[in-house]
Protein backbone atom coordinates (compact mmCIF):
# COMPACT_ATOMS: atom_id res chain seq x y z
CA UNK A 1 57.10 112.95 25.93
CA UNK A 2 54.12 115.45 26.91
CA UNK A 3 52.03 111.98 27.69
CA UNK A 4 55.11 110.68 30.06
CA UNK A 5 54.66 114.54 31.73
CA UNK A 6 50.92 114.07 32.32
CA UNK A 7 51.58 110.77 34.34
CA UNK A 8 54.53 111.74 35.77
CA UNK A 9 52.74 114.60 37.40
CA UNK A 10 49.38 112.66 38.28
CA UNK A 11 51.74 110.44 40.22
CA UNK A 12 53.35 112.93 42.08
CA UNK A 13 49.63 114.38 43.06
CA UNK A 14 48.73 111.25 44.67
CA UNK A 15 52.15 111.80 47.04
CA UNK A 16 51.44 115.58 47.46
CA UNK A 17 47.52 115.43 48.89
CA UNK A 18 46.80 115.45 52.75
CA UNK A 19 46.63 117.60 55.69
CA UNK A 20 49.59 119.45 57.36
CA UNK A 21 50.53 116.83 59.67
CA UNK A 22 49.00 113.46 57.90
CA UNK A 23 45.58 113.65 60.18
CA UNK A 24 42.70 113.92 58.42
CA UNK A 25 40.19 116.99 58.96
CA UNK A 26 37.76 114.53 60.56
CA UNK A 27 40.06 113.38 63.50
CA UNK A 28 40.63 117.31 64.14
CA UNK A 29 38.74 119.78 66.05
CA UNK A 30 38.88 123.06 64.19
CA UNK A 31 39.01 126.29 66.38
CA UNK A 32 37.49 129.34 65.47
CA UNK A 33 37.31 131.43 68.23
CA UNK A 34 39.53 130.69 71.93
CA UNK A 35 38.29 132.82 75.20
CA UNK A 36 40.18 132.47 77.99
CA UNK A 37 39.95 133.06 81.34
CA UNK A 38 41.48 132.95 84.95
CA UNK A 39 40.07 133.31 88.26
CA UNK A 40 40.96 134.59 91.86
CA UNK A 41 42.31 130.88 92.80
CA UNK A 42 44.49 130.71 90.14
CA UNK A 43 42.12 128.15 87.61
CA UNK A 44 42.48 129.10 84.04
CA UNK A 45 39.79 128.18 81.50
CA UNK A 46 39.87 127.97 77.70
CA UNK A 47 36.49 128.14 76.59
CA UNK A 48 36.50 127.01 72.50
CA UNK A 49 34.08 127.48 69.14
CA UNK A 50 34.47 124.77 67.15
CA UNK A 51 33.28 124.78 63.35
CA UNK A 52 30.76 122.63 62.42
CA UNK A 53 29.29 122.96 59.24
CA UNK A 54 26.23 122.70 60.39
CA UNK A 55 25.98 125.78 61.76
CA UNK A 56 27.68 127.85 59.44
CA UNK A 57 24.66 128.02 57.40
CA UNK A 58 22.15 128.46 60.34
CA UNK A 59 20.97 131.48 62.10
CA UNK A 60 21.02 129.92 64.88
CA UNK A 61 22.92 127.02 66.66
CA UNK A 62 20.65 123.45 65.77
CA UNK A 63 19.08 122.32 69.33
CA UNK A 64 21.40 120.32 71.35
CA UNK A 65 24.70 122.13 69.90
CA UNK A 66 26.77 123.95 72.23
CA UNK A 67 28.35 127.24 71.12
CA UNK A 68 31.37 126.88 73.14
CA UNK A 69 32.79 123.96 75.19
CA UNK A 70 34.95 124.97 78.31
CA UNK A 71 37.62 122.85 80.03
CA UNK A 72 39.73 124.04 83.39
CA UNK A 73 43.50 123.43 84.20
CA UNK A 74 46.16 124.92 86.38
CA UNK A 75 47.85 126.11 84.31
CA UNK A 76 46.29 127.61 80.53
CA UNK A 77 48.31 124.31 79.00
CA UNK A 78 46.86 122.24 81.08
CA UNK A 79 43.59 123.30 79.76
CA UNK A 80 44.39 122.90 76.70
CA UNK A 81 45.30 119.05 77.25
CA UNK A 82 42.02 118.93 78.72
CA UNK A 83 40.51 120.48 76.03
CA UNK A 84 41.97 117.76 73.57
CA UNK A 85 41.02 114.70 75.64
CA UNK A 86 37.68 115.59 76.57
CA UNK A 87 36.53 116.17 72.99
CA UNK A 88 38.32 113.12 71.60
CA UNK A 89 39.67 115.15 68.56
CA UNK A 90 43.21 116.91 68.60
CA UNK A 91 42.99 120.82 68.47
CA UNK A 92 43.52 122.46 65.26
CA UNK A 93 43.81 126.38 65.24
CA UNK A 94 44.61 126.59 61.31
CA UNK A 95 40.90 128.34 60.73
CA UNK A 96 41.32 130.14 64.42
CA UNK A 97 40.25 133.88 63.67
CA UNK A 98 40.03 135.06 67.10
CA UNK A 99 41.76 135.20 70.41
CA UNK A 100 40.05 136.49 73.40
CA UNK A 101 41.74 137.03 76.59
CA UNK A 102 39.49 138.27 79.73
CA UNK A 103 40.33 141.75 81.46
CA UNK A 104 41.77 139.45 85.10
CA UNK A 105 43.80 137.45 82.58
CA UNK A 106 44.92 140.72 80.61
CA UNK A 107 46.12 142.44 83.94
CA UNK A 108 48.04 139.35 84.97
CA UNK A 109 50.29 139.23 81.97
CA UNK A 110 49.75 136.40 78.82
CA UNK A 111 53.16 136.53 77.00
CA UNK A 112 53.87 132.84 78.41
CA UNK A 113 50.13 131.89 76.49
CA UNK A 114 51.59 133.66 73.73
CA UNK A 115 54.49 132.03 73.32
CA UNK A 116 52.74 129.23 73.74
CA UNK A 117 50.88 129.87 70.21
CA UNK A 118 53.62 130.65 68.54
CA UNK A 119 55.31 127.43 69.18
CA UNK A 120 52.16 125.02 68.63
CA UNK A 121 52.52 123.05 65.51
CA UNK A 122 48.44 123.49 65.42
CA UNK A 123 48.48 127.00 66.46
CA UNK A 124 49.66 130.49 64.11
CA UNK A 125 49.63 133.96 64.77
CA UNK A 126 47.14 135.37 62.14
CA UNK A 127 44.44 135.51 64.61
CA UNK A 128 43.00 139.16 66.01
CA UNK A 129 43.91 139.47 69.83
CA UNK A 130 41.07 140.80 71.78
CA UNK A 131 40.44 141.99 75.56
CA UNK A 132 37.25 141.37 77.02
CA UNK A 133 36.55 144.32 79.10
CA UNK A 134 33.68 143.23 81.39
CA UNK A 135 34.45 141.92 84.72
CA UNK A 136 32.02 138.81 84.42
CA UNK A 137 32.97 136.73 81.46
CA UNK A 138 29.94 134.88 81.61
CA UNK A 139 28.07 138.10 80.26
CA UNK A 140 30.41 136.95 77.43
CA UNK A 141 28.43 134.08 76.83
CA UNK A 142 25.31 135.55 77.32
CA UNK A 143 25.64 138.08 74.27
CA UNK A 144 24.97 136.77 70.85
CA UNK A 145 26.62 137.94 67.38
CA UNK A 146 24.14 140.14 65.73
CA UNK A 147 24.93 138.78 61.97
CA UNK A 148 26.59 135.59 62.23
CA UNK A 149 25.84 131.78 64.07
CA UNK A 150 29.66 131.78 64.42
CA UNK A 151 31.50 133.74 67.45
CA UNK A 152 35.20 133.38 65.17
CA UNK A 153 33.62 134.39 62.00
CA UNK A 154 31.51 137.87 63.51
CA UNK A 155 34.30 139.37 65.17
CA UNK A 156 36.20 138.87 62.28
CA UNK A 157 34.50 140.71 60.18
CA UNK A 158 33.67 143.42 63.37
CA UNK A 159 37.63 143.86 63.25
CA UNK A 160 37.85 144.55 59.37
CA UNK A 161 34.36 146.70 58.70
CA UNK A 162 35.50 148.85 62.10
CA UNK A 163 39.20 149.50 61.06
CA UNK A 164 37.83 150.13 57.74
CA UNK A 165 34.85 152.75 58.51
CA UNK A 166 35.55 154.36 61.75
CA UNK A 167 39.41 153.42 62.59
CA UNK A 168 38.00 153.32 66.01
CA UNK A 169 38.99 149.89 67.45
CA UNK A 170 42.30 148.35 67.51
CA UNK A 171 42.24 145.57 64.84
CA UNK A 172 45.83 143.66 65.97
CA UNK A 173 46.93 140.40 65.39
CA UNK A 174 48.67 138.28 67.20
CA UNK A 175 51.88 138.74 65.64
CA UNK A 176 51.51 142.64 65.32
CA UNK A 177 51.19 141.82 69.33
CA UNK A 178 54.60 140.39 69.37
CA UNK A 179 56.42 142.66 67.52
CA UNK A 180 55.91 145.37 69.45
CA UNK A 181 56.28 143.49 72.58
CA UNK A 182 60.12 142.54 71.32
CA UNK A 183 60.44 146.12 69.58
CA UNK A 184 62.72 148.35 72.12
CA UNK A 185 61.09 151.82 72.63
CA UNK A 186 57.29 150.41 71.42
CA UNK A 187 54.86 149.19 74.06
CA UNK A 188 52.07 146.73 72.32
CA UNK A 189 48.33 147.25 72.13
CA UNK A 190 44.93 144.88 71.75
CA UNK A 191 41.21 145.39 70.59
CA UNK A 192 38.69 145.76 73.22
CA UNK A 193 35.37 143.85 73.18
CA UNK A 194 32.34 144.58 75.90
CA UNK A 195 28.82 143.38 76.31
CA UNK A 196 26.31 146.51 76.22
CA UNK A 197 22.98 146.96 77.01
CA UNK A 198 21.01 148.03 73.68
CA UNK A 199 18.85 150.93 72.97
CA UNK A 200 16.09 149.04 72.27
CA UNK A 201 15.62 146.83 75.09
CA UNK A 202 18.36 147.11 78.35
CA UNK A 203 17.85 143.37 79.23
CA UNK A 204 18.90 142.69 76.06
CA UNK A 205 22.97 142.68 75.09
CA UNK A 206 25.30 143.68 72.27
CA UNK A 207 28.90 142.99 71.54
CA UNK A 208 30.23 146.65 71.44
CA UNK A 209 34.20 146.57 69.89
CA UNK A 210 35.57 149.74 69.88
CA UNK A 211 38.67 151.22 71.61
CA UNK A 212 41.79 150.22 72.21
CA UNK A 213 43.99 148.35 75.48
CA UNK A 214 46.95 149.62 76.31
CA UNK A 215 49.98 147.35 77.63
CA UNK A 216 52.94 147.78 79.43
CA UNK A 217 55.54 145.16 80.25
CA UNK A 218 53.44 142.64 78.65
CA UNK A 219 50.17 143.42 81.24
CA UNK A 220 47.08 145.27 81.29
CA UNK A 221 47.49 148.74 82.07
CA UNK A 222 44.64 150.57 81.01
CA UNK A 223 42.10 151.44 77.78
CA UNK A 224 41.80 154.18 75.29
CA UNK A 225 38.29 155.47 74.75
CA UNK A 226 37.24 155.28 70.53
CA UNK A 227 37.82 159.10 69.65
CA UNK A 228 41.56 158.46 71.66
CA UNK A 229 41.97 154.78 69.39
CA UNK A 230 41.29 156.55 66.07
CA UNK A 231 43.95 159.56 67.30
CA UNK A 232 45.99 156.77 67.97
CA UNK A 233 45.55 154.90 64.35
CA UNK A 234 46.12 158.17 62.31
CA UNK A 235 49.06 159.03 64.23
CA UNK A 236 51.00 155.70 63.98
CA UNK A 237 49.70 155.50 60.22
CA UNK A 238 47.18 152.44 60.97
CA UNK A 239 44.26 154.05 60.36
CA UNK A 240 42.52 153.14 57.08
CA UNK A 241 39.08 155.45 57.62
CA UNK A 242 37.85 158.12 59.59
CA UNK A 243 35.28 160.21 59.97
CA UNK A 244 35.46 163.81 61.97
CA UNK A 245 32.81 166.53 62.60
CA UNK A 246 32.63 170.23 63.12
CA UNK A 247 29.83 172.50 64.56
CA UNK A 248 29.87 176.07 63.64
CA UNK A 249 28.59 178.79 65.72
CA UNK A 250 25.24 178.85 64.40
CA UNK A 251 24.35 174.78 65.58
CA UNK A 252 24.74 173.11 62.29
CA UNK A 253 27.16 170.58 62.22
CA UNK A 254 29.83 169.50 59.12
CA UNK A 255 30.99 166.19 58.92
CA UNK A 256 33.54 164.89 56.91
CA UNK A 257 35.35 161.28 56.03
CA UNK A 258 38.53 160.39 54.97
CA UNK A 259 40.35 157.22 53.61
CA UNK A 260 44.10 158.90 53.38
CA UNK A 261 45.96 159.91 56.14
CA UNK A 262 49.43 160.14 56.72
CA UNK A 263 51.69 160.55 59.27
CA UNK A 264 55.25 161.26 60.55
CA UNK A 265 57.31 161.03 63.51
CA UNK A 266 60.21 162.88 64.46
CA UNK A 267 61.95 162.54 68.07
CA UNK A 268 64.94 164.08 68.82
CA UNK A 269 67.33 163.78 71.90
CA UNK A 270 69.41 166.55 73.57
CA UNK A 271 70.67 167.11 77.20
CA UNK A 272 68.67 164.89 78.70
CA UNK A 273 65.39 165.25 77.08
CA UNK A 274 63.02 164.40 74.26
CA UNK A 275 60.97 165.94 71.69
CA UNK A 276 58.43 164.60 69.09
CA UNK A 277 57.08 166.25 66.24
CA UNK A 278 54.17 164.44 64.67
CA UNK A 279 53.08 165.66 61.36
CA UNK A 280 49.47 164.71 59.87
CA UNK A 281 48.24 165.35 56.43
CA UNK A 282 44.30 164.04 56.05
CA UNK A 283 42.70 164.25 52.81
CA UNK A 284 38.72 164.87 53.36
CA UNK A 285 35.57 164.36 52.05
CA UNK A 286 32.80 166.50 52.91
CA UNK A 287 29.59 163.67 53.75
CA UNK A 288 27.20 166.57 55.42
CA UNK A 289 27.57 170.41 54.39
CA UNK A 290 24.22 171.89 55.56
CA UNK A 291 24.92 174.97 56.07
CA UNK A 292 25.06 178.04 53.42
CA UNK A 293 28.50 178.33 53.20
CA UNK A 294 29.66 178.19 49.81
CA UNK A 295 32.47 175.22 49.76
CA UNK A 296 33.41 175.63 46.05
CA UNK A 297 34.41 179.24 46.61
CA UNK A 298 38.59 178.27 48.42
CA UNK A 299 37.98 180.44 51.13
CA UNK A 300 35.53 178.77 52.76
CA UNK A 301 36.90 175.30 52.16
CA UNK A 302 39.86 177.30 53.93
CA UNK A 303 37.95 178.34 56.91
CA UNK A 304 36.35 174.85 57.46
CA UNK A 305 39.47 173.20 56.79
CA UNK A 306 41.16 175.27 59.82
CA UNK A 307 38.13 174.04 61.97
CA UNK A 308 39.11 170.48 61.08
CA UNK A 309 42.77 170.88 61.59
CA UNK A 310 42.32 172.75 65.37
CA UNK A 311 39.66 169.38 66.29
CA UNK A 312 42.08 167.00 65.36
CA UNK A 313 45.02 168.98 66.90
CA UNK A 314 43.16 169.17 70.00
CA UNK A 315 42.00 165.47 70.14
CA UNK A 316 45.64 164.38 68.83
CA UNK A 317 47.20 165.98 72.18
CA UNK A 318 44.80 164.78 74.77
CA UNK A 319 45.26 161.29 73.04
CA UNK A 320 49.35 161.19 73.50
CA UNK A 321 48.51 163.29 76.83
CA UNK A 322 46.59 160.88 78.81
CA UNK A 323 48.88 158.05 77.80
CA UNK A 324 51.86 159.65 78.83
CA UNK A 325 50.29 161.03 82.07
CA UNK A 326 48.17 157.87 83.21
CA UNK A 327 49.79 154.89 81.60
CA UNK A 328 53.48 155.48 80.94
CA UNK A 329 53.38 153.61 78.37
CA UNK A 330 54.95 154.14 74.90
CA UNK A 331 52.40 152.51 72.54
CA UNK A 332 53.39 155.40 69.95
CA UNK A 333 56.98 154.40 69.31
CA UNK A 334 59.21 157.48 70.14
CA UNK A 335 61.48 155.26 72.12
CA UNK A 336 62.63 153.21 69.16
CA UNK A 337 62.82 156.62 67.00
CA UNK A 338 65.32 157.62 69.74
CA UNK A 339 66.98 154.32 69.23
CA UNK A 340 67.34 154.30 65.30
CA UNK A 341 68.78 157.69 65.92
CA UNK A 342 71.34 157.62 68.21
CA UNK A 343 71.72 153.61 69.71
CA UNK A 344 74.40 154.32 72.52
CA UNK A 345 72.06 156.97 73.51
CA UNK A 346 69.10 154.73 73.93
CA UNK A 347 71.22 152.29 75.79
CA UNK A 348 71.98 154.55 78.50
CA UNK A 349 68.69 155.63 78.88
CA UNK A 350 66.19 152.70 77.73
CA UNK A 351 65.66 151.01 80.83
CA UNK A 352 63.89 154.33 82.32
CA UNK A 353 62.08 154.99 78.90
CA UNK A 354 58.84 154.74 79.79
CA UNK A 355 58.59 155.75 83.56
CA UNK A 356 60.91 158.75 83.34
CA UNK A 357 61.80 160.03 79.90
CA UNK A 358 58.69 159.09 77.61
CA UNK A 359 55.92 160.78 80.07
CA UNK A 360 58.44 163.55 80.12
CA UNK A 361 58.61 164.27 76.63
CA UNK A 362 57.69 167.76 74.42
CA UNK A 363 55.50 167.03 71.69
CA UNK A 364 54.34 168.82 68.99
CA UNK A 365 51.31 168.23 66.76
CA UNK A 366 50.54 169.65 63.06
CA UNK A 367 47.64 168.72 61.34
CA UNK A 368 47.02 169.63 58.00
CA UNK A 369 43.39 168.77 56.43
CA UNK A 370 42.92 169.12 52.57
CA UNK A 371 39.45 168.61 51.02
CA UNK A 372 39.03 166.61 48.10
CA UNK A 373 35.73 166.59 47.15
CA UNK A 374 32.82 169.00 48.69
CA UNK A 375 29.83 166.13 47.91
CA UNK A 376 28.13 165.22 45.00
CA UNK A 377 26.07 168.29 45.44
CA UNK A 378 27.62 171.95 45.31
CA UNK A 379 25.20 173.96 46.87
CA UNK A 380 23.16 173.37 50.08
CA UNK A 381 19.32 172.06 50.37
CA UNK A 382 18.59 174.99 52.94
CA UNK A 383 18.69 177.03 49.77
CA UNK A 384 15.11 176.16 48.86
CA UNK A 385 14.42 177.13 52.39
């Protein structure tokens, strides 16, 4: 019986190997990273990184290789056809890691390209979405990935280290994209990428990814600055680390670092009117304590605590300020808390949401910071001084 099992199951292996679709990995072009672009007369371009294994392992791109190959179209499908014929391989996105859309593209509106990737058989919605800030995308193309030969496989790991340290950036996939996009009372955001000059040499460039794009309507609207993305992560519970500092009144500066934050959202709705209450709990770590306060004594962790909690207060408001003021656009949810709340409210008043009620609403900010652990040291150096 158990030998009759063994070949029953070897034969059914034989059935059960090959590739999604039948096609073997050979006849495909794998996509790692897609840019796209479209300019004043209407011509899109899909500029793609395919992998080659030959230059995974490099550290840089063997001579003759191109990083990206480009192909034009009317329309961004029509591109994409081209794509496919020109390199004589059918497009597979099934290793695709990134999707970059330029800033001209952004502002037009891409929900028709996104809906294109979500119905591609060849095409998923794991990828990180990405707007490329600089007006020239050939600066783009210009800028090389400081650790990796691959395009796809750096700002992949740019999205997860930043998220993870800094909270900074707005590490969102392409499906996190589209949910807010359909969510009622939610507007949707992107990462932002630019091309910097470094410190070291201003001919030279960097890829800089920090910050956040805001949307409205499915288009462009504007961009939060890094301090305003991380105020953004910790209040709609995204952010995963964070790091805040403090200067007292004699210079010397406290810094501190955090890898649990919470947050809450309350909005009510009465005669005509919101108000949101946002309540934030961070749990600290003190990384640089120069000074000679005493932090094991609870007073002093109380004092510097309160210095914490009136920073992050004051950063928190700006943050939701400027959005409301300048963008109108509700990338924090309190639409859809209205709507979970009270639905034939929000149906009388969604379709003015975000122009009229959401710039117009209260809100209110408490921020309480606990800390953990004062440092592997408990007294400071500048008591040998």
């Amino acid at each position: 019986m158990k030998k009759f099992c063994a070949l029953f199951l070897t034969v059914c292996s034989l059935f059960l190997c090959g590739c999604w679709d039948g096609k073997e990995p050979s006849r495909l072009a794998m996509v790692t990273c897609v840019v796209m672009d479209v300019d004043e007369e209407d011509t899109y371009t899909v500029y793609t990184e395919l992998l080659d294994t030959m230059m995974v392992e490099a550290t840089e791109p063997p001579e003759g290789k191109k990083s990206f190959h480009s192909n034009t179209g009317k329309t961004f499908v029509d591109a994409v056809h081209e794509a496919n014929n020109d390199l004589g391989r059918e497009l597979f996105g099934g290793v695709n890691k990134i999707r970059i859309f330029s800033q001209r593209f952004a502002e037009r509106g891409f929900i028709d390209t996104i809906d294109f990737f979500l119905r591609a058989p060849y095409t998923d919605e794991t990828p990180y979405l990405i707007i490329y800030k600089n007006d020239d995308i050939k600066e783009f193309f210009e800028t090389k990935p400081t650790m990796d030969t691959l395009y796809g496989t750096y700002f992949e790991n740019l999205a997860l280290s930043e998220m993870k340290d800094t909270s900074e950036s707005g590490s969102v996939h392409i499906l996190d994209f589209v949910k807010d996009y359909m969510t009622e009372g939610k507007q949707p955001v992107a990462g932002v990428l630019e091309s910097v000059a470094t410190d070291l040499d201003p001919k030279e460039k960097k890829f800089l990814y920090e910050g956040l794009a805001v949307f409205k309507g499915g288009n462009l609207v504007g961009y939060l600055d890094r301090t305003q993305t991380r105020s953004y992560n910790v209040i709609t519970g995204k952010a995963k680390g964070i790091y805040q500092t403090v200067q007292l009144e004699s210079g010397e500066v406290i810094s501190a670092s955090s890898e649990k934050c919470k947050s809450k959202i309350k909005v009510e709705f009465k005669d005509g009117r919101a108000t949101a209450e946002i309540k934030v709990k961070i749990m600290m770590n003190l990384t640089q304590q120069p000074s000679l306060l005493n932090t094991d004594k609870f007073d002093v962790q109380h004092e510097i605590e309160q210095m914490f909690n009136e920073k992050f207060k004051e950063e928190f408001e700006d943050s939701v300020k400027k959005v409301q003021t300048e963008y109108k656009s509700d990338i924090f949810g309190f639409g859809n808390a209205v709507m979970s709340k009270d639905y034939n409210t929000w149906l009388s008043i969604r379709d003015e949401w975000d122009d009229k009620y959401f710039p117009e609403t209260e809100v209110k900010i408490n921020v309480e910071c606990k800390i953990e652990h004062s440092g592997q040291i408990n007294r400071s150096l500048k008591e040998k001084e």
